[in-house]
Protein backbone atom coordinates (compact mmCIF):
# COMPACT_ATOMS: atom_id res chain seq x y z
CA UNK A 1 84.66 -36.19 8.45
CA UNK A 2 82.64 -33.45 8.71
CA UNK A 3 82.86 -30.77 10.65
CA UNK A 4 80.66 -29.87 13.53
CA UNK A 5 79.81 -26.00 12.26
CA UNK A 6 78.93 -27.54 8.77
CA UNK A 7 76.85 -30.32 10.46
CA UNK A 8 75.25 -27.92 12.48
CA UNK A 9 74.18 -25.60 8.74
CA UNK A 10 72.84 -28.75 7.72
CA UNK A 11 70.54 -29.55 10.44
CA UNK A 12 69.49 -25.88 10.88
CA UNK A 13 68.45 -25.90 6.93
CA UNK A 14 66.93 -29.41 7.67
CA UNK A 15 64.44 -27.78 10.29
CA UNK A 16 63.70 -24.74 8.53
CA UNK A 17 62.92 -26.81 5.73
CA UNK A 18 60.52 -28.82 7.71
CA UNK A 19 59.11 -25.68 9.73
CA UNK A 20 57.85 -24.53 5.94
CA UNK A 21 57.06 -27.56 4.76
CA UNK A 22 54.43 -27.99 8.37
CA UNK A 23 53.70 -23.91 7.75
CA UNK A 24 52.78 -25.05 4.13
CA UNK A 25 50.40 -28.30 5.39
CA UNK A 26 48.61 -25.63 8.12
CA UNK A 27 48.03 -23.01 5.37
CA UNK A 28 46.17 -26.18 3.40
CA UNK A 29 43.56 -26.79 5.95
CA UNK A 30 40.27 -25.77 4.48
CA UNK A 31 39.13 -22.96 5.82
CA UNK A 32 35.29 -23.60 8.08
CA UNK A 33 33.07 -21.68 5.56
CA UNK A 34 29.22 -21.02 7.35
CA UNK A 35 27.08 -21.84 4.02
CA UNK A 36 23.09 -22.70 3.30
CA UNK A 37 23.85 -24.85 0.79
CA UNK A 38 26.86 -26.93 -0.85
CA UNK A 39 27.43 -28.68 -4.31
CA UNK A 40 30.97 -30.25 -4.61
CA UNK A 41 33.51 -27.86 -3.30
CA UNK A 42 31.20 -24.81 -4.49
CA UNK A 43 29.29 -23.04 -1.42
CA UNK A 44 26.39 -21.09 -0.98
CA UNK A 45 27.75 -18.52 1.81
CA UNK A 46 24.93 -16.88 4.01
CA UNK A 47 26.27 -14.09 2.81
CA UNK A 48 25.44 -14.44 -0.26
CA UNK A 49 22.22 -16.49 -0.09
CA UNK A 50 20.91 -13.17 1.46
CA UNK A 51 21.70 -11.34 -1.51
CA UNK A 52 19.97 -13.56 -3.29
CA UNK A 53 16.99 -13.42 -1.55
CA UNK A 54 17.33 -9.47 -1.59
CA UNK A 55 18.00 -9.22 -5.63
CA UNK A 56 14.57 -11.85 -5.85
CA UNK A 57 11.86 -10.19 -7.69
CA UNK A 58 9.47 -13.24 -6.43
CA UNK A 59 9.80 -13.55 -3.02
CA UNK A 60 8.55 -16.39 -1.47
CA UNK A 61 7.80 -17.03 2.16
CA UNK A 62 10.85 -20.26 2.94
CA UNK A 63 13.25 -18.96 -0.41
CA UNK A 64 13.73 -22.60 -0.86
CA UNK A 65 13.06 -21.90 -4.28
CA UNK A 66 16.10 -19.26 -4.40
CA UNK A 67 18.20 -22.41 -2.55
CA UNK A 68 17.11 -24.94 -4.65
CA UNK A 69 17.42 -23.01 -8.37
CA UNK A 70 21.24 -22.14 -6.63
CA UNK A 71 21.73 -26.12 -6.40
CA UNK A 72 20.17 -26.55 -9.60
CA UNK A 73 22.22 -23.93 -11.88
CA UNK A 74 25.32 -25.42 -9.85
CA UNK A 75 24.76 -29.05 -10.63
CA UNK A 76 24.32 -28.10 -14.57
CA UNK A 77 27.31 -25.80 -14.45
CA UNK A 78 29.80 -28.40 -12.26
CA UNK A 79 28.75 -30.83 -15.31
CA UNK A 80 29.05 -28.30 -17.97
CA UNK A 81 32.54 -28.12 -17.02
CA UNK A 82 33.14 -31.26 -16.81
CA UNK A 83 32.21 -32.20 -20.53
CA UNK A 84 34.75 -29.46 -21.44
CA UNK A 85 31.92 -27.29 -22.86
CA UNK A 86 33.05 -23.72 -21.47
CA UNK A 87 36.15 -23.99 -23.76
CA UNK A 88 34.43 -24.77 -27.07
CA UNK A 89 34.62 -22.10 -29.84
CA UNK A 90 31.00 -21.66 -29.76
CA UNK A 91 30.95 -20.44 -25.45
CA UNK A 92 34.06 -18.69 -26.23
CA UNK A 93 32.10 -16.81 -28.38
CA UNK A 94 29.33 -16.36 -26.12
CA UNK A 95 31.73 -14.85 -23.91
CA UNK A 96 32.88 -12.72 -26.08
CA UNK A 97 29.10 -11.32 -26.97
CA UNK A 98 28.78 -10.98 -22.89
CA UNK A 99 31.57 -8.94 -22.62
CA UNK A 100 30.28 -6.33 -24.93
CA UNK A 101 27.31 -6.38 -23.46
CA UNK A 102 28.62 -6.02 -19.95
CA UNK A 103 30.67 -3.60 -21.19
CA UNK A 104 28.09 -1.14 -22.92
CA UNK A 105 26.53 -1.59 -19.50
CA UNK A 106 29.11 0.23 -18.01
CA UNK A 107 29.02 2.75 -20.33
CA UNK A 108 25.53 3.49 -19.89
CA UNK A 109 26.13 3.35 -16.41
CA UNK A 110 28.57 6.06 -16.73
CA UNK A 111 26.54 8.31 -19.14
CA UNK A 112 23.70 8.32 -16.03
CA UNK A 113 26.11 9.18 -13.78
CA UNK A 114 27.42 11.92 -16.19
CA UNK A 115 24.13 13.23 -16.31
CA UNK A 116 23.45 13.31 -12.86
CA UNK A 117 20.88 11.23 -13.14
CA UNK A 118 18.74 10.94 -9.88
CA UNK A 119 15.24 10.02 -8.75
CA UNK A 120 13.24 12.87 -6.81
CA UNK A 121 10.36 11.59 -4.96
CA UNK A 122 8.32 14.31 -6.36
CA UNK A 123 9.09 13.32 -10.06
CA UNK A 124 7.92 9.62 -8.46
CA UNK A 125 4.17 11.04 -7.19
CA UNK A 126 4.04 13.12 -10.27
CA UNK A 127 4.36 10.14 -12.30
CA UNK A 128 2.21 7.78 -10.06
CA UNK A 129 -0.81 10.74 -10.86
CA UNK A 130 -0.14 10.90 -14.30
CA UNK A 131 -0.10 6.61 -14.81
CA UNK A 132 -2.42 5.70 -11.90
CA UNK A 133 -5.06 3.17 -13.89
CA UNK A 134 -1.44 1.35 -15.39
CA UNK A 135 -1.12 0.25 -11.80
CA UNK A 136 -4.51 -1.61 -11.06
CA UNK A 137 -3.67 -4.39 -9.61
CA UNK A 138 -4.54 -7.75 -11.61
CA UNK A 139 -5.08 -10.33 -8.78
CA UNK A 140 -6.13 -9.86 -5.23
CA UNK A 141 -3.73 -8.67 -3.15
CA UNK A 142 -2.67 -8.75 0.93
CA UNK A 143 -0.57 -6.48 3.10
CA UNK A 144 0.70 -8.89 5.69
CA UNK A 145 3.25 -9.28 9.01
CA UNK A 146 4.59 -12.34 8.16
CA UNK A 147 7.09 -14.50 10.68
CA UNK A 148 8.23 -18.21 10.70
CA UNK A 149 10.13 -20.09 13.66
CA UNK A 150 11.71 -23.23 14.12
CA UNK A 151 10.64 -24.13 17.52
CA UNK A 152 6.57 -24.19 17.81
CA UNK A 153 6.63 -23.11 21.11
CA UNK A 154 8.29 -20.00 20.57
CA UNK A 155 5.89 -19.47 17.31
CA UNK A 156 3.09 -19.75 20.14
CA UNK A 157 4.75 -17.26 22.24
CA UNK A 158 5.37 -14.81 19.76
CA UNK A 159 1.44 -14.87 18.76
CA UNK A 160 0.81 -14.25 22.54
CA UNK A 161 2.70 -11.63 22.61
CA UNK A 162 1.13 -9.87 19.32
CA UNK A 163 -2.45 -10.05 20.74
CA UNK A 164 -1.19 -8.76 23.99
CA UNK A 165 0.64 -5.97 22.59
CA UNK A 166 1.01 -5.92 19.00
CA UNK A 167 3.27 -7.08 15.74
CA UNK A 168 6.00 -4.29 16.59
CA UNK A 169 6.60 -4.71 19.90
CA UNK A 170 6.71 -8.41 19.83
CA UNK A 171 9.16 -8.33 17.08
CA UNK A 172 11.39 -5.72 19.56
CA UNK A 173 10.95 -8.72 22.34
CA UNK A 174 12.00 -11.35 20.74
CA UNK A 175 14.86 -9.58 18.86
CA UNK A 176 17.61 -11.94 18.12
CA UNK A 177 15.83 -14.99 19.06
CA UNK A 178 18.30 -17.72 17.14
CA UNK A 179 14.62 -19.31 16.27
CA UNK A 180 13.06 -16.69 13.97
CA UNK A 181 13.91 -18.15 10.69
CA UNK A 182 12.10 -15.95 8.48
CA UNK A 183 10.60 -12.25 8.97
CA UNK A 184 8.90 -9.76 7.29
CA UNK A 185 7.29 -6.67 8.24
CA UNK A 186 4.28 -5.24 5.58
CA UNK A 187 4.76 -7.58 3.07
CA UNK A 188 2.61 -6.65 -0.20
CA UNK A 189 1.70 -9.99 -2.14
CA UNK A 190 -0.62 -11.01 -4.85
CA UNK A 191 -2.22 -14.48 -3.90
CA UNK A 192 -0.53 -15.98 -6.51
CA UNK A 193 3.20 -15.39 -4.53
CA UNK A 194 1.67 -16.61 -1.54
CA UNK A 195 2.95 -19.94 -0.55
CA UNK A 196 1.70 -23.01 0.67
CA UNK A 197 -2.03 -23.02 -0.56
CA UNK A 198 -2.60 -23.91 3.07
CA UNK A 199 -1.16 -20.26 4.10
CA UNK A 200 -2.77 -18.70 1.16
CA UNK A 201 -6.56 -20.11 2.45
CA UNK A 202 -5.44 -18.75 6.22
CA UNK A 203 -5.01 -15.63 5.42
CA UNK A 204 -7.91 -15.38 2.93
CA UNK A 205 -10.22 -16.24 6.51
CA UNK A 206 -8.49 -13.14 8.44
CA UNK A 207 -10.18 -10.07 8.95
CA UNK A 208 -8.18 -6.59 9.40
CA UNK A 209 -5.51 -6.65 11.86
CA UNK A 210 -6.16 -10.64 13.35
CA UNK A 211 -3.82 -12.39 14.11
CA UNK A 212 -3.72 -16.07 12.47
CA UNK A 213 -2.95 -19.53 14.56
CA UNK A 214 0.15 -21.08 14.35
CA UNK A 215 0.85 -22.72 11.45
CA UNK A 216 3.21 -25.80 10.69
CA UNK A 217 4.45 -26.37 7.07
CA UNK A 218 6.27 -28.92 5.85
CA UNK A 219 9.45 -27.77 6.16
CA UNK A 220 8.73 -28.28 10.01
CA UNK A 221 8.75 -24.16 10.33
CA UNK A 222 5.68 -22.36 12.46
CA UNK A 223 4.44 -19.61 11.01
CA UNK A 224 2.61 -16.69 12.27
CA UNK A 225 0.58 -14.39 10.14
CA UNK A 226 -1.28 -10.81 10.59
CA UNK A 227 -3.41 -9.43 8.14
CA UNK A 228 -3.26 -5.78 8.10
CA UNK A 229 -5.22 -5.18 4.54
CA UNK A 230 -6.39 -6.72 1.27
CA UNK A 231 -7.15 -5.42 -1.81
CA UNK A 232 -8.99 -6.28 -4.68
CA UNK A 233 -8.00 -7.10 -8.14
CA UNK A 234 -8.47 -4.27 -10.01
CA UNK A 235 -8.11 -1.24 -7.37
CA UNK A 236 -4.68 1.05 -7.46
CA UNK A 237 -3.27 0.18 -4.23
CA UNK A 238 -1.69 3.38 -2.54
CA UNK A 239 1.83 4.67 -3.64
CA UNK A 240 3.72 4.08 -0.26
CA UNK A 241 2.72 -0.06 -0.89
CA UNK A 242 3.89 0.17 -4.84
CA UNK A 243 6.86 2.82 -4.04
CA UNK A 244 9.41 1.19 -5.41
CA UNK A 245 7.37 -0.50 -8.44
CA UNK A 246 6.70 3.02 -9.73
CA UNK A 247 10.05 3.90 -9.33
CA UNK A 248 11.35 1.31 -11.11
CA UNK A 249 9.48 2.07 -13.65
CA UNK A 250 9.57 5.96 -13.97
CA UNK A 251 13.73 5.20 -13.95
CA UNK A 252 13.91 2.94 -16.73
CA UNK A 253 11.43 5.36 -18.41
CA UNK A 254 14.22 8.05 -17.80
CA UNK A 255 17.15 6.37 -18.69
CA UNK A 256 15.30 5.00 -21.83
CA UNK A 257 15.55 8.77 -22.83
CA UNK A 258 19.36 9.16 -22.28
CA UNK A 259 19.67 6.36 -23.80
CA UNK A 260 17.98 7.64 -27.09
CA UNK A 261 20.07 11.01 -26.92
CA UNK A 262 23.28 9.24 -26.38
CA UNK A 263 22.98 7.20 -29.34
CA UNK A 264 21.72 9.78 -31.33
CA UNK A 265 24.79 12.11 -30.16
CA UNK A 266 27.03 8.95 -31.51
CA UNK A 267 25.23 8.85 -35.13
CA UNK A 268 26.27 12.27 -35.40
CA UNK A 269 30.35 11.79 -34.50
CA UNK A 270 30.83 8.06 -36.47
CA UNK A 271 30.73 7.01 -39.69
CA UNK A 272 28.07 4.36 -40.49
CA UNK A 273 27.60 3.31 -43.71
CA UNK A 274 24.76 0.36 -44.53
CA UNK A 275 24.82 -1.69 -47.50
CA UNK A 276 21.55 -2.30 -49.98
């Protein structure tokens, strides 16, 4: 018979075997994730649909392009996957090519940071001066405020509100608003990044400073424009709306140079030999 201590071990380890195994079933709930976009049991987070959107170097007015190229590269991947093509010789091999390139990245990365490398806004207007005509612009161009909604009444409002006070302050009212989908503040576009036609030939009929009509799209979104300045094609449109263009460019100028030293410090130190 057994005996009522041992009995009692038993049913102890019985119930701290089924407190794990219910601890074990909780931990296995899937976690609520808050994404844009799903393909599977991959996610596109919020978080880091607005990274893509900031990384875009084609900015569009919805970024259902930037959604719908995420869905698309997903889709091909899941499948890639599935045929067993990421462990072939031949991607393995790939891989191996990436990681030399990611890693002489990194060293390049380093050797700017060794060098202290830094962009002064001087060196930036010295070498706007210097390159202006290389920054004509080559289609016409249009500094806008730019805001869509998802509820047409509040779209309505907000123009209201800009033609009683103006784009700033009517941005500072409706702060927050859970119906602003999409905002932007000076927005510097060539007509060919401007998206739908329909929006395109809106703001094409808006003087300096007026305010457009409410416009639907067909994503059921209300959009409200302002057209604060246009510029031809072929004019060089003022360094504070190209900034970060020139920039850009003056840095990768720059670090073209290390880059040239560097390897030319590392001819110097190795032995290369090159066959006939």
């Amino acid at each position: 018979m057994m005996s009522f201590p041992k009995h009692l071990q038993i049913n102890n380890l019985f119930i701290a075997f089924l407190t794990a195994a219910l601890f074990l079933g909780c931990g296995k709930e899937k976690k609520k994730i808050d994404y844009v976009a799903r393909v599977n049991d991959s996610f596109l987070t919020k978080e880091a649909y607005h990274k893509l959107v900031a990384e875009s170097s084609n900015k569009n007015f919805y970024k259902a392009e930037i959604i719908r190229n995420w869905i698309n590269r997903e889709l091909l991947y899941q499948e890639a996957k599935s045929e067993g093509i990421d462990k072939t010789d031949e991607f393995k091999k790939t891989i191996e090519e990436s990681r030399k390139d990611l890693a002489i990245a990194k060293l390049l990365e380093n050797r700017y940071n060794d060098n202290g490398f830094s962009t002064d806004i001087n060196d930036v207007k010295g070498y706007f001066e210097k390159h202006k005509n290389e920054f004509k612009t080559v289609d016409n161009y249009y500094l806008i405020n730019f805001i869509s909604f998802t509820n047409e009444d509040k779209a309505v409002h907000f123009r209201t509100t800009v033609i009683e006070s103006n784009w700033n302050k009517a941005l500072i009212a409706f702060k927050g608003d859970p119906s602003i989908f999409d905002e932007e503040s000076s927005w510097f576009l060539s007509e060919h990044e401007i998206e739908p036609i329909t929006l395109l030939r809106l703001i094409q009929e808006l003087n300096s400073d007026e305010v457009s009509i409410v416009l639907s799209d067909d994503q059921n979104k209300y959009i409200v424009v302002q057209l604060l300045q246009k510029l031809d094609k072929g004019v060089v449109p003022p360094l504070g709306l190209i900034s970060k263009n020139v920039e850009k460019r003056f840095t990768a100028e720059k670090k073209q140079d290390i880059i040239k030293n560097y390897i030319k410090d590392l001819y110097s130190k190795n032995e290369i030999d090159v066959k006939n």
